[in-house]
PDB file of N, CA and C in Angstrom:
ATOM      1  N   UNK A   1      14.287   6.347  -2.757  1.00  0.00           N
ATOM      2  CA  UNK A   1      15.327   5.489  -2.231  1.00  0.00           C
ATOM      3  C   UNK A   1      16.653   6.076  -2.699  1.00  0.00           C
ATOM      4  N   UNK A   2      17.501   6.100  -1.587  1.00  0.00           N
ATOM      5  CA  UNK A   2      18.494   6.781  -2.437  1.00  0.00           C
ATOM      6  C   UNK A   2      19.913   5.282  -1.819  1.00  0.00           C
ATOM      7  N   UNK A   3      21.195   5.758  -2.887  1.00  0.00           N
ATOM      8  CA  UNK A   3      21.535   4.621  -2.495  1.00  0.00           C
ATOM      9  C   UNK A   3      23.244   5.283  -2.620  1.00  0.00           C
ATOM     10  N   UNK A   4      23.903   5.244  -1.967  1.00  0.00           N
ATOM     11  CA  UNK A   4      25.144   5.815  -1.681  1.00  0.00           C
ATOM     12  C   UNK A   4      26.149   4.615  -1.468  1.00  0.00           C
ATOM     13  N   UNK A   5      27.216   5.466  -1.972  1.00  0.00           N
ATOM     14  CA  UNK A   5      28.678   4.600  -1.395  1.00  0.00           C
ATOM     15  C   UNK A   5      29.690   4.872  -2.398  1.00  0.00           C
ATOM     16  N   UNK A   6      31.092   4.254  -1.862  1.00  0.00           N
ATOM     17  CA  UNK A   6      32.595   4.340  -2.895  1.00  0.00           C
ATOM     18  C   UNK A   6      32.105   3.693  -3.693  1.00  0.00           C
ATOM     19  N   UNK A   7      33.147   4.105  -4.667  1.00  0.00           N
ATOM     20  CA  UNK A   7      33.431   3.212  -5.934  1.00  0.00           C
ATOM     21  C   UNK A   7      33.484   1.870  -5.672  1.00  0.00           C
ATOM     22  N   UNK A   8      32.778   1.100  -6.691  1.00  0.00           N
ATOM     23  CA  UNK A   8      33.385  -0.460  -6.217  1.00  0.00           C
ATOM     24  C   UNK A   8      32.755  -1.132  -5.133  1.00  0.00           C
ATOM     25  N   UNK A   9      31.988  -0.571  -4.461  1.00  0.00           N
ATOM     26  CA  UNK A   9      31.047  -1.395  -3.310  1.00  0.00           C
ATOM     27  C   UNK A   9      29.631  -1.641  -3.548  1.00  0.00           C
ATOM     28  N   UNK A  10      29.641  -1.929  -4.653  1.00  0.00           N
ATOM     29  CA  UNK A  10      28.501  -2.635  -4.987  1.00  0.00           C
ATOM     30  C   UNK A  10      26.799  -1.747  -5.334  1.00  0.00           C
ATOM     31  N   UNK A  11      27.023  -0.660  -5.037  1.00  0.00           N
ATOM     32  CA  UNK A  11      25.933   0.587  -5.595  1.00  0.00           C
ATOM     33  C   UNK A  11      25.427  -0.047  -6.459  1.00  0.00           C
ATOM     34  N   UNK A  12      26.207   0.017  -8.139  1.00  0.00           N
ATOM     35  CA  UNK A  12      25.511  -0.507  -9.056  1.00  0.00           C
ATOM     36  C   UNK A  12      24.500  -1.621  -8.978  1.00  0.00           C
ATOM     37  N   UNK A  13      25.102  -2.788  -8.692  1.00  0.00           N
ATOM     38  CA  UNK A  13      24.537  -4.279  -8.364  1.00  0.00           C
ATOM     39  C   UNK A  13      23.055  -3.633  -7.471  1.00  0.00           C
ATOM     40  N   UNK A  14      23.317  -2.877  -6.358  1.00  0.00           N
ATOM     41  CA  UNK A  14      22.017  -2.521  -5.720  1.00  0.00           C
ATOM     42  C   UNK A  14      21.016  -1.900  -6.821  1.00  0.00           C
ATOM     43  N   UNK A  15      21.368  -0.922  -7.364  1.00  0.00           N
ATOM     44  CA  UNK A  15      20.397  -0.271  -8.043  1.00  0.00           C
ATOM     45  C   UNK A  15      19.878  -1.183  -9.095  1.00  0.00           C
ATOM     46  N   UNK A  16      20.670  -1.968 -10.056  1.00  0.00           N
ATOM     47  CA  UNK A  16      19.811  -3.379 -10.407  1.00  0.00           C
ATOM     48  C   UNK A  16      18.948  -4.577  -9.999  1.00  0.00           C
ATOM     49  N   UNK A  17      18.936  -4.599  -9.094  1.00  0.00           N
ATOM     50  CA  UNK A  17      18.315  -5.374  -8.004  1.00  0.00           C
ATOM     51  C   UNK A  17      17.214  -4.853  -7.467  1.00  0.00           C
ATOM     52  N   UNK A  18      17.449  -3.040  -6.791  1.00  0.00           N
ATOM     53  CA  UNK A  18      16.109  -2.528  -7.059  1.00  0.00           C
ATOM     54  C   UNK A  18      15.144  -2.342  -8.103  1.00  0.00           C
ATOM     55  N   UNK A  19      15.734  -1.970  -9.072  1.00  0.00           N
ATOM     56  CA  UNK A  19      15.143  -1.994 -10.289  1.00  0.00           C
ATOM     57  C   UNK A  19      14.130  -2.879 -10.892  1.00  0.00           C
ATOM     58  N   UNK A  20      14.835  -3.755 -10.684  1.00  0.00           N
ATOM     59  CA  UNK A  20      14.182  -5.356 -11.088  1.00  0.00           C
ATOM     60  C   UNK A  20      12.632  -5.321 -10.733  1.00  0.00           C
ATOM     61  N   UNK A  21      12.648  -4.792  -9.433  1.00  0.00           N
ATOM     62  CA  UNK A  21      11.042  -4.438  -8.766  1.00  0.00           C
ATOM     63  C   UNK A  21      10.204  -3.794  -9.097  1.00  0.00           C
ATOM     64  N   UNK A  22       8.711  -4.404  -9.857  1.00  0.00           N
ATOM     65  CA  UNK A  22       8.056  -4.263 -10.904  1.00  0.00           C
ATOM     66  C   UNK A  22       7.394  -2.373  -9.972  1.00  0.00           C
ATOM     67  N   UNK A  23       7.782  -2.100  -8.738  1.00  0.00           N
ATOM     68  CA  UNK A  23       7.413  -0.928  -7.984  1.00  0.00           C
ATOM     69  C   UNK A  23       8.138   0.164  -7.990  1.00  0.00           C
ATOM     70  N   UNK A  24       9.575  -0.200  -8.597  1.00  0.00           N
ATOM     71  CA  UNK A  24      10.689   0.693  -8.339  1.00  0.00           C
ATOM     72  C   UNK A  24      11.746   0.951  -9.485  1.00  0.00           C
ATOM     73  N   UNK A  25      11.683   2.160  -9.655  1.00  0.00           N
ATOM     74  CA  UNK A  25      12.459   2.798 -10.911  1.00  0.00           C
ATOM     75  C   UNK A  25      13.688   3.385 -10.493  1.00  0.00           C
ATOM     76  N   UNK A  26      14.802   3.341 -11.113  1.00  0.00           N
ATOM     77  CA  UNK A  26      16.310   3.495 -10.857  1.00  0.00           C
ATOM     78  C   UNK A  26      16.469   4.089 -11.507  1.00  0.00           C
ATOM     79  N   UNK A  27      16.740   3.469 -13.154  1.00  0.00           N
ATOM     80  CA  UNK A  27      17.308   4.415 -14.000  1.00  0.00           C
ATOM     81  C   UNK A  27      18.716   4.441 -13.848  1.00  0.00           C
ATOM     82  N   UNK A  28      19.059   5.167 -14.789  1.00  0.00           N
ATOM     83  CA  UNK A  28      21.161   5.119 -14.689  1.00  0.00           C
ATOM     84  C   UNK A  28      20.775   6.102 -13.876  1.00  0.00           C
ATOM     85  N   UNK A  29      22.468   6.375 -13.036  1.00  0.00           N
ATOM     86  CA  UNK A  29      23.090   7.409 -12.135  1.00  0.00           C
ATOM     87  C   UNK A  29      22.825   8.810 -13.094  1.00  0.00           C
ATOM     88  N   UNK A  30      22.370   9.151 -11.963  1.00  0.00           N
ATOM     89  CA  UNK A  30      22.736  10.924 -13.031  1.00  0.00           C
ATOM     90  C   UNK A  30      23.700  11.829 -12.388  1.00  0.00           C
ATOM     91  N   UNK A  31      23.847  11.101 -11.609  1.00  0.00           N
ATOM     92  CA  UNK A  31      25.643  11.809 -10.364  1.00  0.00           C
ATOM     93  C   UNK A  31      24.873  13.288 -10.557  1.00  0.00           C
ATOM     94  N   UNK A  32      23.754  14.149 -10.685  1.00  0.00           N
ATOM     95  CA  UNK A  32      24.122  15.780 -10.092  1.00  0.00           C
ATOM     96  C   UNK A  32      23.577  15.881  -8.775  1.00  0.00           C
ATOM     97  N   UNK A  33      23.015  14.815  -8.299  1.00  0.00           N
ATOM     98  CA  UNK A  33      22.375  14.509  -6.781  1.00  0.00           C
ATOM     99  C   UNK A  33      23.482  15.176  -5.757  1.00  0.00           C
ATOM    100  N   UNK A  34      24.479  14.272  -5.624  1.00  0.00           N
ATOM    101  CA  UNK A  34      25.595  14.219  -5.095  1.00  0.00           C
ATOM    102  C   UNK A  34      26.496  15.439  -5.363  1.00  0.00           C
ATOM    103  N   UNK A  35      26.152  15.746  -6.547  1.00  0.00           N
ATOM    104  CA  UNK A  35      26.957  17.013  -6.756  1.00  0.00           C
ATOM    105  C   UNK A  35      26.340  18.225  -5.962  1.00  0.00           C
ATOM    106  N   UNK A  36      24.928  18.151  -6.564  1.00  0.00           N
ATOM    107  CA  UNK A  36      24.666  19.604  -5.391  1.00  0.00           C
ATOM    108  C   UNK A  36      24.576  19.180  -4.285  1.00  0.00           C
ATOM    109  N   UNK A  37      24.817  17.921  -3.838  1.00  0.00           N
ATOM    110  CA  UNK A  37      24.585  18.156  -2.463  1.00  0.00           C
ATOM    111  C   UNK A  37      25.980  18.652  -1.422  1.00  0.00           C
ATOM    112  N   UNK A  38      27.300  18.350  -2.513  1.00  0.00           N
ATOM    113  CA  UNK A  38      28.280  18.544  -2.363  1.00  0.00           C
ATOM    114  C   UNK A  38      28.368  20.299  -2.540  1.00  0.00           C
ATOM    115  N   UNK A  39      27.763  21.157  -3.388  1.00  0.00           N
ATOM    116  CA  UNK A  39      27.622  22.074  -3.406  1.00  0.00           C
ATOM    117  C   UNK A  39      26.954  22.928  -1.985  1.00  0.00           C
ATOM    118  N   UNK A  40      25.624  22.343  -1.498  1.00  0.00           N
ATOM    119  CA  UNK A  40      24.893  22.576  -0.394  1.00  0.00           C
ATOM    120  C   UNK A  40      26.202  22.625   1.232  1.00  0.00           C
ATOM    121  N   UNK A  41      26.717  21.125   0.943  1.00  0.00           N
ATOM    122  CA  UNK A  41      27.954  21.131   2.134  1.00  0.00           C
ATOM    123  C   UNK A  41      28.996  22.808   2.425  1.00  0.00           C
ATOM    124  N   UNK A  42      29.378  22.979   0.912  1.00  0.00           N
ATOM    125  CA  UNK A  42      30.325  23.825   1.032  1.00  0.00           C
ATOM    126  C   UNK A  42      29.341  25.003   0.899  1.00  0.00           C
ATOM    127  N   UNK A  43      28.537  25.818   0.666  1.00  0.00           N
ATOM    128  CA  UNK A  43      28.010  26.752   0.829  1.00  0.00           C
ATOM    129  C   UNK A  43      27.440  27.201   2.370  1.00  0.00           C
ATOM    130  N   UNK A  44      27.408  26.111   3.205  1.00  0.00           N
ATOM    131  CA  UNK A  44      27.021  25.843   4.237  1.00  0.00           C
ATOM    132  C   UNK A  44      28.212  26.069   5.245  1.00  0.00           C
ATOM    133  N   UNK A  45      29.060  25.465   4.971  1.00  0.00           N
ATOM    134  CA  UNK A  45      30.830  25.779   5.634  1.00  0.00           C
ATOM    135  C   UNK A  45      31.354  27.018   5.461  1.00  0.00           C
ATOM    136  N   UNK A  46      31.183  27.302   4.293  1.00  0.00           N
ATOM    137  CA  UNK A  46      31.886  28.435   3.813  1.00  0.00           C
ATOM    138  C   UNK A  46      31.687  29.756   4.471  1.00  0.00           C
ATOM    139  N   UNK A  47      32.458  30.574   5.259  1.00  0.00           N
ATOM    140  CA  UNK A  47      32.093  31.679   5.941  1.00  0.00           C
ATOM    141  C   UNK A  47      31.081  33.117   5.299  1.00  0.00           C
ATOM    142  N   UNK A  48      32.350  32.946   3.417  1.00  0.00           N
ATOM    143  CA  UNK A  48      32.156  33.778   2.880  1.00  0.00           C
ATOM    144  C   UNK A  48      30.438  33.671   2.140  1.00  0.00           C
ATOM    145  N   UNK A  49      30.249  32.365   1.800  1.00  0.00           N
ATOM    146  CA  UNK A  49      28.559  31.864   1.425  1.00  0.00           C
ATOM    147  C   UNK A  49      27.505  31.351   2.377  1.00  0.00           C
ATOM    148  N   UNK A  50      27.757  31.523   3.869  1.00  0.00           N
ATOM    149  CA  UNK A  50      26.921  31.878   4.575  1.00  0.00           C
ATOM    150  C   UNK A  50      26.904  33.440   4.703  1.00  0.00           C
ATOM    151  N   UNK A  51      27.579  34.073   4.752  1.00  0.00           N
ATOM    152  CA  UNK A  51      26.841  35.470   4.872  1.00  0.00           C
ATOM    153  C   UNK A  51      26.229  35.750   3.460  1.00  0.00           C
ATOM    154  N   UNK A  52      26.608  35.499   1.720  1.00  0.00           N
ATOM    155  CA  UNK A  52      25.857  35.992   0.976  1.00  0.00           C
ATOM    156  C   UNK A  52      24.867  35.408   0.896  1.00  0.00           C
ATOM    157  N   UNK A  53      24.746  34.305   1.765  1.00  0.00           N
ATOM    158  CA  UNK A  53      23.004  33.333   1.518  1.00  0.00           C
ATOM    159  C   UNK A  53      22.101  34.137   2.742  1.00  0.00           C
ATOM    160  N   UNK A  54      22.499  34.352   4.122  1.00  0.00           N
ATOM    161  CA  UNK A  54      22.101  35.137   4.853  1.00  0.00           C
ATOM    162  C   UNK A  54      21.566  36.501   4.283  1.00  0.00           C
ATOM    163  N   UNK A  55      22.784  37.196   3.529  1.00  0.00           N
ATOM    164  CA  UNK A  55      22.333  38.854   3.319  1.00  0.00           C
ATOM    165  C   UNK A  55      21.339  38.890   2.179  1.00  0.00           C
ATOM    166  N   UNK A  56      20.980  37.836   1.123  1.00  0.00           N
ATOM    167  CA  UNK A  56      20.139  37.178  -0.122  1.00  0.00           C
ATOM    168  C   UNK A  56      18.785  36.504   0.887  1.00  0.00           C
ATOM    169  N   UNK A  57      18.723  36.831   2.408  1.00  0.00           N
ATOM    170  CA  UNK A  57      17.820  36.170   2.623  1.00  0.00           C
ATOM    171  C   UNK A  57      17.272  34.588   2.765  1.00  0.00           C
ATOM    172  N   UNK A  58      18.248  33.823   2.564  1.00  0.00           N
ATOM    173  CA  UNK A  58      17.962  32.458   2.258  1.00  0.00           C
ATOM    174  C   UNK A  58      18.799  31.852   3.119  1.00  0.00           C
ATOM    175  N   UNK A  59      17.880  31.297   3.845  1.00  0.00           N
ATOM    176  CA  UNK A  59      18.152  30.779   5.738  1.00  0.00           C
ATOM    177  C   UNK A  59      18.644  29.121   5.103  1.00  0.00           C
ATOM    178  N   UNK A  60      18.932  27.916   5.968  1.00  0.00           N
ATOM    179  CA  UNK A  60      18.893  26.562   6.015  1.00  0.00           C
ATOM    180  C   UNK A  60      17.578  26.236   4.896  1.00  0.00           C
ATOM    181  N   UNK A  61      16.495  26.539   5.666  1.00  0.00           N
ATOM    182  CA  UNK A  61      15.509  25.804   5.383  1.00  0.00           C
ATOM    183  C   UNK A  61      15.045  26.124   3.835  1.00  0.00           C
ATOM    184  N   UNK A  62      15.316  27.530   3.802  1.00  0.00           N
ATOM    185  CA  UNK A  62      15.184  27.628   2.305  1.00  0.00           C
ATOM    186  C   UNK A  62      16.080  26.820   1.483  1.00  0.00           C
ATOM    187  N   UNK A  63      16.783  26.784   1.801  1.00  0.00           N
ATOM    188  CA  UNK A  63      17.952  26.303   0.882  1.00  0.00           C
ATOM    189  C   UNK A  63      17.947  24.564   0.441  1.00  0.00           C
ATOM    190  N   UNK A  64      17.631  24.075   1.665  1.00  0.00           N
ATOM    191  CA  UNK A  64      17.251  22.493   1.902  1.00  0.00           C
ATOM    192  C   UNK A  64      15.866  22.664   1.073  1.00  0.00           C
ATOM    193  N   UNK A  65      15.015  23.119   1.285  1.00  0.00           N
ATOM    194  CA  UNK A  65      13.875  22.819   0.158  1.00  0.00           C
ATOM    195  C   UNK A  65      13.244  23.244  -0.756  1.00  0.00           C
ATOM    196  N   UNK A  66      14.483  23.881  -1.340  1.00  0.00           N
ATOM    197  CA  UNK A  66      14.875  24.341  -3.035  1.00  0.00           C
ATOM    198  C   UNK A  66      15.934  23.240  -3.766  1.00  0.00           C
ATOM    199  N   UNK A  67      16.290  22.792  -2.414  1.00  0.00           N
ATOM    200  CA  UNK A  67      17.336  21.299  -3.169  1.00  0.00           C
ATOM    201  C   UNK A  67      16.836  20.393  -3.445  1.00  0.00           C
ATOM    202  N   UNK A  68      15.770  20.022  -2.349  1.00  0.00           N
ATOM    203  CA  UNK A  68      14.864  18.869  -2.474  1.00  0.00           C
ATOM    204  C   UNK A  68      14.108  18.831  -3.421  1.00  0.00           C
ATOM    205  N   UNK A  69      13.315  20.238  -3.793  1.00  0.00           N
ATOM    206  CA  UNK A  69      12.615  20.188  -4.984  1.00  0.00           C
ATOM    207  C   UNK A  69      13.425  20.061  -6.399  1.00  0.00           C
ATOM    208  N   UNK A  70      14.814  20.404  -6.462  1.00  0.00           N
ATOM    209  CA  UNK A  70      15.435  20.326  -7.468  1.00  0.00           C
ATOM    210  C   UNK A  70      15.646  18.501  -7.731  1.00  0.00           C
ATOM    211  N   UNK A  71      16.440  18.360  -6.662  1.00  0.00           N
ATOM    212  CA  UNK A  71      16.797  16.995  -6.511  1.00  0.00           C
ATOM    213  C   UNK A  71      15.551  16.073  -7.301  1.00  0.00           C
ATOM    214  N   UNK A  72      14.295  16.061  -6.829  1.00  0.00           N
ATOM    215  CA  UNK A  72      12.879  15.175  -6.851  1.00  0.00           C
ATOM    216  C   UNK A  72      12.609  15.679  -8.071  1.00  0.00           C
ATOM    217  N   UNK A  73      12.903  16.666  -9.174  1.00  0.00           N
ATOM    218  CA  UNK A  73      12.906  17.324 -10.150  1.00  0.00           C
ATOM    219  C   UNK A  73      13.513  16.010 -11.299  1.00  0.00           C
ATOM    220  N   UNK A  74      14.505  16.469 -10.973  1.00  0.00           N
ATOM    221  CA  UNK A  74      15.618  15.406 -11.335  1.00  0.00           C
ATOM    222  C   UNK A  74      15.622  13.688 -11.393  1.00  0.00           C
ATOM    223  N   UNK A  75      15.457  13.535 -10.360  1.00  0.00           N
ATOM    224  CA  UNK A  75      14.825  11.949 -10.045  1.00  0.00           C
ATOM    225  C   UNK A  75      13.606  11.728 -10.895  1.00  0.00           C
ATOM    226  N   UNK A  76      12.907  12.410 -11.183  1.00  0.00           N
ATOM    227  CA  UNK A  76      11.114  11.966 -11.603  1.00  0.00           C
ATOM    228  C   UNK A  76      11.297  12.459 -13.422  1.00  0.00           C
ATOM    229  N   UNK A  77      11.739  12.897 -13.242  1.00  0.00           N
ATOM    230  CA  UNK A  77      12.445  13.029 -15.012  1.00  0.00           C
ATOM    231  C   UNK A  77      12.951  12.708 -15.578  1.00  0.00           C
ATOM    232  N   UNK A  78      13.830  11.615 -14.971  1.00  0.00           N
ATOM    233  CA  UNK A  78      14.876  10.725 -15.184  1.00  0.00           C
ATOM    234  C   UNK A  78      14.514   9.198 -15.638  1.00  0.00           C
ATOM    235  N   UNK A  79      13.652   9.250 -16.044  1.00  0.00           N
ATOM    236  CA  UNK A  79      12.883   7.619 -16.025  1.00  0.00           C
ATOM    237  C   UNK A  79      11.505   7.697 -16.410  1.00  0.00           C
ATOM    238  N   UNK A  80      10.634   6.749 -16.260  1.00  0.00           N
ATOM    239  CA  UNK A  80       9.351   6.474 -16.604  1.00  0.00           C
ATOM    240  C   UNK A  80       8.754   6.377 -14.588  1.00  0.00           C
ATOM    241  N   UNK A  81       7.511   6.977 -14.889  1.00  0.00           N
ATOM    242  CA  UNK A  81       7.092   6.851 -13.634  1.00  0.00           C
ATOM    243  C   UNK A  81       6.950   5.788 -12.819  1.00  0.00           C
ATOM    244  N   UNK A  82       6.957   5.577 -11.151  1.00  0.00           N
ATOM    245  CA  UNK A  82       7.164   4.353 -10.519  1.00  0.00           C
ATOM    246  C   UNK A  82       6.673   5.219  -9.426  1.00  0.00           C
ATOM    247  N   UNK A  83       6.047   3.932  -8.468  1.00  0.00           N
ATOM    248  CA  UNK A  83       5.483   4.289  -6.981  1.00  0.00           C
ATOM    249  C   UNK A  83       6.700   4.570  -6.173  1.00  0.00           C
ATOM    250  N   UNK A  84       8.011   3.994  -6.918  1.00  0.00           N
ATOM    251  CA  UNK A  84       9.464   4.058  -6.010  1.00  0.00           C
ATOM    252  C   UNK A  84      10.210   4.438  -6.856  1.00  0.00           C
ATOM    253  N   UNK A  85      10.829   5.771  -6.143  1.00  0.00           N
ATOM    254  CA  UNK A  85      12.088   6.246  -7.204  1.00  0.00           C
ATOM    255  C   UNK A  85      13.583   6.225  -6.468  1.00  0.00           C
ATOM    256  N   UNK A  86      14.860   5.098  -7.454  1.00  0.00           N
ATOM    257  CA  UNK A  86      15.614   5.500  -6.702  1.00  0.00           C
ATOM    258  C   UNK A  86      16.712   6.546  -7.258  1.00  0.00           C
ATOM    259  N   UNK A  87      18.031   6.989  -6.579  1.00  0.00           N
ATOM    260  CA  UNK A  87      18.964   7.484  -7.279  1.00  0.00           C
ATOM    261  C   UNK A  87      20.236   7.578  -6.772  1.00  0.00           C
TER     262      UNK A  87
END
């Protein structure tokens, strides 16, 4: 579960609320989610880091599921295990 938004709109309150659910683990924010994914955006835009991800061999798809595995890395380490993880 992932749970997004500005400052101040209520994220937190959600992720307590999920939490609460004897199925679903939250855990504090670890904000590097958002960061690489903010990283992924601009490597993706970037003229000059699409060609060194191209000439390195590493297409979209690689790239998306080396994040994902990082990301789910991250999430599942972050807490005690749960059938539901959010972040």
């Amino acid at each position: 579960i992932f749970i997004g938004g500005v400052p101040r709109s209520g994220t937190t309150l959600m992720r307590a609320m999920l939490d609460a659910h004897p199925d679903v683990r939250c855990g504090q924010e670890t904000r590097v989610v958002p960061r690489i994914l903010q990283m992924r955006q601009h490597w993706v835009k970037s003229q000059r880091e699409s060609v060194r991800l191209e000439q390195a061999g590493v297409s979209k798809a690689v790239l998306d599921n080396a994040i994902a595995a990082f990301c789910l890395e991250v999430i599942v380490g972050h807490g005690d295990p749960a059938r539901r993880l959010c972040n």
